[in-house]
Protein backbone atom coordinates (compact mmCIF):
# COMPACT_ATOMS: atom_id res chain seq x y z
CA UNK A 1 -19.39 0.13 0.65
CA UNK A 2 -18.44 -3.13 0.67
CA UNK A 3 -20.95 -4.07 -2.56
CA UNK A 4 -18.06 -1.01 -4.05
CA UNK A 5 -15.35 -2.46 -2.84
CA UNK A 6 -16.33 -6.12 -4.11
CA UNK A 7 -17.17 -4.47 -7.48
CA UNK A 8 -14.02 -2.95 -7.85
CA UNK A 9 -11.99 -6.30 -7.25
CA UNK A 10 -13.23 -7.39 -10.60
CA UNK A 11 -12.17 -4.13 -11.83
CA UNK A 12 -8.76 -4.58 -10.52
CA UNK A 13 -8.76 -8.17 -11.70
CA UNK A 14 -9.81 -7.69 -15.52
CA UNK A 15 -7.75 -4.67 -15.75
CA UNK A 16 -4.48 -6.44 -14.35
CA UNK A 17 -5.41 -9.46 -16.60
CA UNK A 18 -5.16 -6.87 -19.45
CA UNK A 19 -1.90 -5.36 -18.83
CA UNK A 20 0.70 -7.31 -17.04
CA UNK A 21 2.73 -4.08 -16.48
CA UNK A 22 0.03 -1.96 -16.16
CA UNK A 23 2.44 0.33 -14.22
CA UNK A 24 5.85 0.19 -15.98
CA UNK A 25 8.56 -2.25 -14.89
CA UNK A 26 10.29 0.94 -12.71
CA UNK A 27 9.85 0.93 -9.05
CA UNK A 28 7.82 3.35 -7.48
CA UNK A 29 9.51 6.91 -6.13
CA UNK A 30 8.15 5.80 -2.89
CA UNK A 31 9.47 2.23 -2.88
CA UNK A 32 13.03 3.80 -3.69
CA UNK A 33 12.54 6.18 -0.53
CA UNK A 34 11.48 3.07 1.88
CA UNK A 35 14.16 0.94 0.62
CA UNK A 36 16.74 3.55 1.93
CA UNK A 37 15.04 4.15 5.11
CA UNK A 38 14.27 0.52 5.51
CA UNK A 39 18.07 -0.54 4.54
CA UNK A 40 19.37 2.74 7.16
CA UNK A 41 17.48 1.41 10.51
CA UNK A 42 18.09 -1.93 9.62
CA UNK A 43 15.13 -3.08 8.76
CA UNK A 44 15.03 -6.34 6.87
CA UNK A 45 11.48 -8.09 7.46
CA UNK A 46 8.83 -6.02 5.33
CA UNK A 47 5.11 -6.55 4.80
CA UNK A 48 3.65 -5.04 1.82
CA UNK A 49 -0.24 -3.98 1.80
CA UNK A 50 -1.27 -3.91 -2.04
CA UNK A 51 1.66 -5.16 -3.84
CA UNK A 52 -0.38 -4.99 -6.89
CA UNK A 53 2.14 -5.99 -10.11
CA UNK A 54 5.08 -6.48 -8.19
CA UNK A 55 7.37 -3.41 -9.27
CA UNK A 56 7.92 -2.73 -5.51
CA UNK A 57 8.16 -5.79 -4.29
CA UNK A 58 10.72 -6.87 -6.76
CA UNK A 59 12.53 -3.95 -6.22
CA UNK A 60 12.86 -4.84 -2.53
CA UNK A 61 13.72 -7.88 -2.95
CA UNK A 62 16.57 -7.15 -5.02
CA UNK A 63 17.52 -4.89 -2.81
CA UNK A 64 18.07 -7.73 0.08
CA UNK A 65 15.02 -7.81 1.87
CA UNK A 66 12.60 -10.21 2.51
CA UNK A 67 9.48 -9.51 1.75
CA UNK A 68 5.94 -10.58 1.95
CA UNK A 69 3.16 -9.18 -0.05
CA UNK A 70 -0.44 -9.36 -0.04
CA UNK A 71 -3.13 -8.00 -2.58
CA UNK A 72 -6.97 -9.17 -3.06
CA UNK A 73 -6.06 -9.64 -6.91
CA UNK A 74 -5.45 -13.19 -7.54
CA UNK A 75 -4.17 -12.11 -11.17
CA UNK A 76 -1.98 -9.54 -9.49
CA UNK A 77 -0.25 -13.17 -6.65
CA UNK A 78 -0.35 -14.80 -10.24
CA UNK A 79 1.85 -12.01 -12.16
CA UNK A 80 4.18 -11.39 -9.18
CA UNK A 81 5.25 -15.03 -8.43
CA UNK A 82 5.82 -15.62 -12.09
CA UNK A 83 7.99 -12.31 -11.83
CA UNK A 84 9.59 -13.57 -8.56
CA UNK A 85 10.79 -17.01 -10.46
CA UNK A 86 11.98 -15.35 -13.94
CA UNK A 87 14.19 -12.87 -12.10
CA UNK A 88 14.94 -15.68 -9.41
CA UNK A 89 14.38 -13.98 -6.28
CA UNK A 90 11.55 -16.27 -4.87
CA UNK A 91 13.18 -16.92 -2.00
CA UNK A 92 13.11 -13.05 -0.80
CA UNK A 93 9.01 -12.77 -2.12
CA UNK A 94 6.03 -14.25 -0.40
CA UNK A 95 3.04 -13.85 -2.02
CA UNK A 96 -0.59 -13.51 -0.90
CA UNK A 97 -4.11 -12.84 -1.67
CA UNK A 98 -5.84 -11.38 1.29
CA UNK A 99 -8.58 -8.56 1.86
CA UNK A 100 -7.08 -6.10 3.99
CA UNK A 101 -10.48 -5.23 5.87
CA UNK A 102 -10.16 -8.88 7.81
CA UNK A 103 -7.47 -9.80 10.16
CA UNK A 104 -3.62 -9.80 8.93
CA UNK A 105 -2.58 -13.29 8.58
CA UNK A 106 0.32 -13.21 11.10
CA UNK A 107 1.49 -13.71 14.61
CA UNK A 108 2.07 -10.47 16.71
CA UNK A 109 5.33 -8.46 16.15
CA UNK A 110 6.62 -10.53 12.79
CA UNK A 111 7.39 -7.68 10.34
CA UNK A 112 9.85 -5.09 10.91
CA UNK A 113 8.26 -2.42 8.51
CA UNK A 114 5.03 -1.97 6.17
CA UNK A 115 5.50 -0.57 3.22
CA UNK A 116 2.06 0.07 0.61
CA UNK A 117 1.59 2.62 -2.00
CA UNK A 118 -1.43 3.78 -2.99
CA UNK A 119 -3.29 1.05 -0.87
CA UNK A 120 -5.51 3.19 1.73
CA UNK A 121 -6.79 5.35 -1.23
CA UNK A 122 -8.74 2.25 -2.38
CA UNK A 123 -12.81 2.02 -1.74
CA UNK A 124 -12.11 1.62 2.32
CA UNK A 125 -13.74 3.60 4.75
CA UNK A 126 -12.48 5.53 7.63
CA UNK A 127 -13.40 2.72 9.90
CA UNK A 128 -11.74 0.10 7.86
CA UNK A 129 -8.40 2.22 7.71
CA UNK A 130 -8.35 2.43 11.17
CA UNK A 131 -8.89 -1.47 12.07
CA UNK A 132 -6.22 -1.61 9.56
CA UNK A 133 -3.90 0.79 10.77
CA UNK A 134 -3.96 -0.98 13.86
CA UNK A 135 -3.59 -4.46 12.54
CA UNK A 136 -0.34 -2.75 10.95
CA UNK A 137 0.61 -2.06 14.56
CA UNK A 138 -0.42 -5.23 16.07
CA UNK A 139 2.01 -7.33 13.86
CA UNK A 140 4.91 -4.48 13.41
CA UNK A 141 7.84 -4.91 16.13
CA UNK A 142 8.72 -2.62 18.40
CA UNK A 143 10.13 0.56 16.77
CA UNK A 144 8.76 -1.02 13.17
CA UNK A 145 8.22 1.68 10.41
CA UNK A 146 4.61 2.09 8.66
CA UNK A 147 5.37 3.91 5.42
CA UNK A 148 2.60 4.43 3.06
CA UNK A 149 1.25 6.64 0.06
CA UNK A 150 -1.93 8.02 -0.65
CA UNK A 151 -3.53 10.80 -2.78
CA UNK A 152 -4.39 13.95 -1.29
CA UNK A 153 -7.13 16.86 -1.03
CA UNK A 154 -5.01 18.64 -2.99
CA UNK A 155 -5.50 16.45 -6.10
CA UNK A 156 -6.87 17.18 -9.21
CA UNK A 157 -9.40 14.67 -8.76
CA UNK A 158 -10.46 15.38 -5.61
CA UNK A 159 -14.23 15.68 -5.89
CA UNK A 160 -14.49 15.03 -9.45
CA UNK A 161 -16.31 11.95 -10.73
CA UNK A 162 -19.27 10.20 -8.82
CA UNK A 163 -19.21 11.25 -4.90
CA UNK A 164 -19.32 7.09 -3.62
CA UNK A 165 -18.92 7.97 0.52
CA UNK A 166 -16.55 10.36 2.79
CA UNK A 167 -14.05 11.44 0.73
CA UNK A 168 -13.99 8.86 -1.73
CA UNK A 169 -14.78 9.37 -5.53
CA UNK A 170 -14.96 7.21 -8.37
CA UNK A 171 -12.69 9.13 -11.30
CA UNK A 172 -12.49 6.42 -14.97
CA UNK A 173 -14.46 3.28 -13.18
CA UNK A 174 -11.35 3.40 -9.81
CA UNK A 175 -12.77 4.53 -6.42
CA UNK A 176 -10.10 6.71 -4.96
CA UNK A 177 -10.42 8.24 -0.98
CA UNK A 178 -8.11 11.23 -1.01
CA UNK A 179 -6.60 12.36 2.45
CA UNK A 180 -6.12 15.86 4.47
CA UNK A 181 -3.62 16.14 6.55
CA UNK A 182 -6.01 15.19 9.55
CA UNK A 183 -6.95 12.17 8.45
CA UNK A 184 -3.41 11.10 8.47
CA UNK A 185 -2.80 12.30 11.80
CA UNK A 186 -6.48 10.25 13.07
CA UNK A 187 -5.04 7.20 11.61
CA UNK A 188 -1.41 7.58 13.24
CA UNK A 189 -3.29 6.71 16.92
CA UNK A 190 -0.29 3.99 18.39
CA UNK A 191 2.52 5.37 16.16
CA UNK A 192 4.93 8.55 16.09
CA UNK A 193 4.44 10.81 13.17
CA UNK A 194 8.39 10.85 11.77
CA UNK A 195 7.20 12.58 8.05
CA UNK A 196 4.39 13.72 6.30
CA UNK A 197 5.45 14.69 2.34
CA UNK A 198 3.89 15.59 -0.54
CA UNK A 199 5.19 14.61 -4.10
CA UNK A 200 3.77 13.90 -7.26
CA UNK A 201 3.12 11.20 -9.82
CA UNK A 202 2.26 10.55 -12.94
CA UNK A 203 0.75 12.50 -15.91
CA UNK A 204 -1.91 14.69 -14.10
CA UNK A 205 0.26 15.18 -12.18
CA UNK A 206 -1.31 12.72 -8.92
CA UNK A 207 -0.65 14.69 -6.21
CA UNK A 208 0.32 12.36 -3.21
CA UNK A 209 1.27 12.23 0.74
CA UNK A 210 4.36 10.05 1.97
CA UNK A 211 3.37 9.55 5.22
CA UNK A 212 6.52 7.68 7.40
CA UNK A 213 5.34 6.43 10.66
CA UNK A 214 7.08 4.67 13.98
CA UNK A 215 4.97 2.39 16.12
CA UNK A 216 4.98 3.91 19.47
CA UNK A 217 5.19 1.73 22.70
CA UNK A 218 2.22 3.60 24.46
């Protein structure tokens, strides 16, 4: 998997160099949701896993939070920073290339919510979500929010394309692993469930969970 996962950086990388707003200038339907939730408890610190173009992380920004976003796309740090200075929020926006299967890059407890959309359906394995989910945890304060998207069983595209491993499938050159229901609740070990949604996006339509989670003290 990770010979996948390597291969589709380029992917990412020569298809962001392509298209600068490869998905519109709008902020995500998620993003909108975690802003409110984010704004409600008073949470003002946020990591984002995947920021990928920088619609979200713009968006929070401008919405008064600071922000710090990390992607393995140096085109996609490259697009957002130039973003960040044109509509003069750089102050609010750090930016960061980082592989999310190693270590997060911070100290314990210095984020008060995660925010990423779309990020754990990328080429990672069950494994790799998990030491994720827990680096999440690790630097998350207490009662920090973990709200994240991905695609679900119940997608179109679910087990279309080339089978790559689990429940992963590569649909138009993009590795996707769609979720049940269980594997959100497996990856939610150390936090409270709050919300599990479904909505969709896109054309298809992409049918999507919003999963909302609370890291737990146990």
């Amino acid at each position: 998997m990770d010979e996948l996962l390597n291969a589709q950086r380029r992917h990412w990388e020569q298809t962001f160099d392509r298209n600068s707003d490869m998905f519109g200038t709008e902020p995500s339907y998620p993003a909108k949701v975690a802003v409110e939730i984010f704004k409600k408890q008073g949470k003002t610190k946020i990591l984002e896993l995947g920021g990928g173009q920088g619609r979200d992380t713009l968006f929070f920004a401008q919405n008064g939070l600071q922000v710090c976003t990390l992607d393995y796309s140096d085109s996609a740090i490259r697009t957002i920073t130039d973003k960040a200075e044109n509509l003069r929020v750089s102050d609010s926006i750090t930016a960061l290339q980082h592989d999310v299967r190693a270590p997060l890059p911070f100290e314990n407890e210095s984020f008060d919510g995660c925010f990423s959309h779309m990020l754990y359906c990328m080429a990672l394995t069950s494994s790799e979500l998990d030491f994720l989910s827990g680096e999440v945890r690790r630097v998350l304060r207490s009662d920090g929010l973990h709200i994240y998207t991905v695609r679900n069983t119940h997608d179109a595209h679910y087990r279309t394309g080339i089978h790559r491993d689990e429940d992963m499938y590569e649909v138009g050159g993009f590795i996707v692993h769609f979720f049940s229901r269980e594997k959100v609740e497996q990856l939610a070990k150390g936090y409270e469930i709050v919300a599990v949604d479904e909505f969709e996006e896109g054309v298809l339509p992409r049918k999507l969970f919003l999963v909302t989670l609370r890291k737990s003290s146990a």
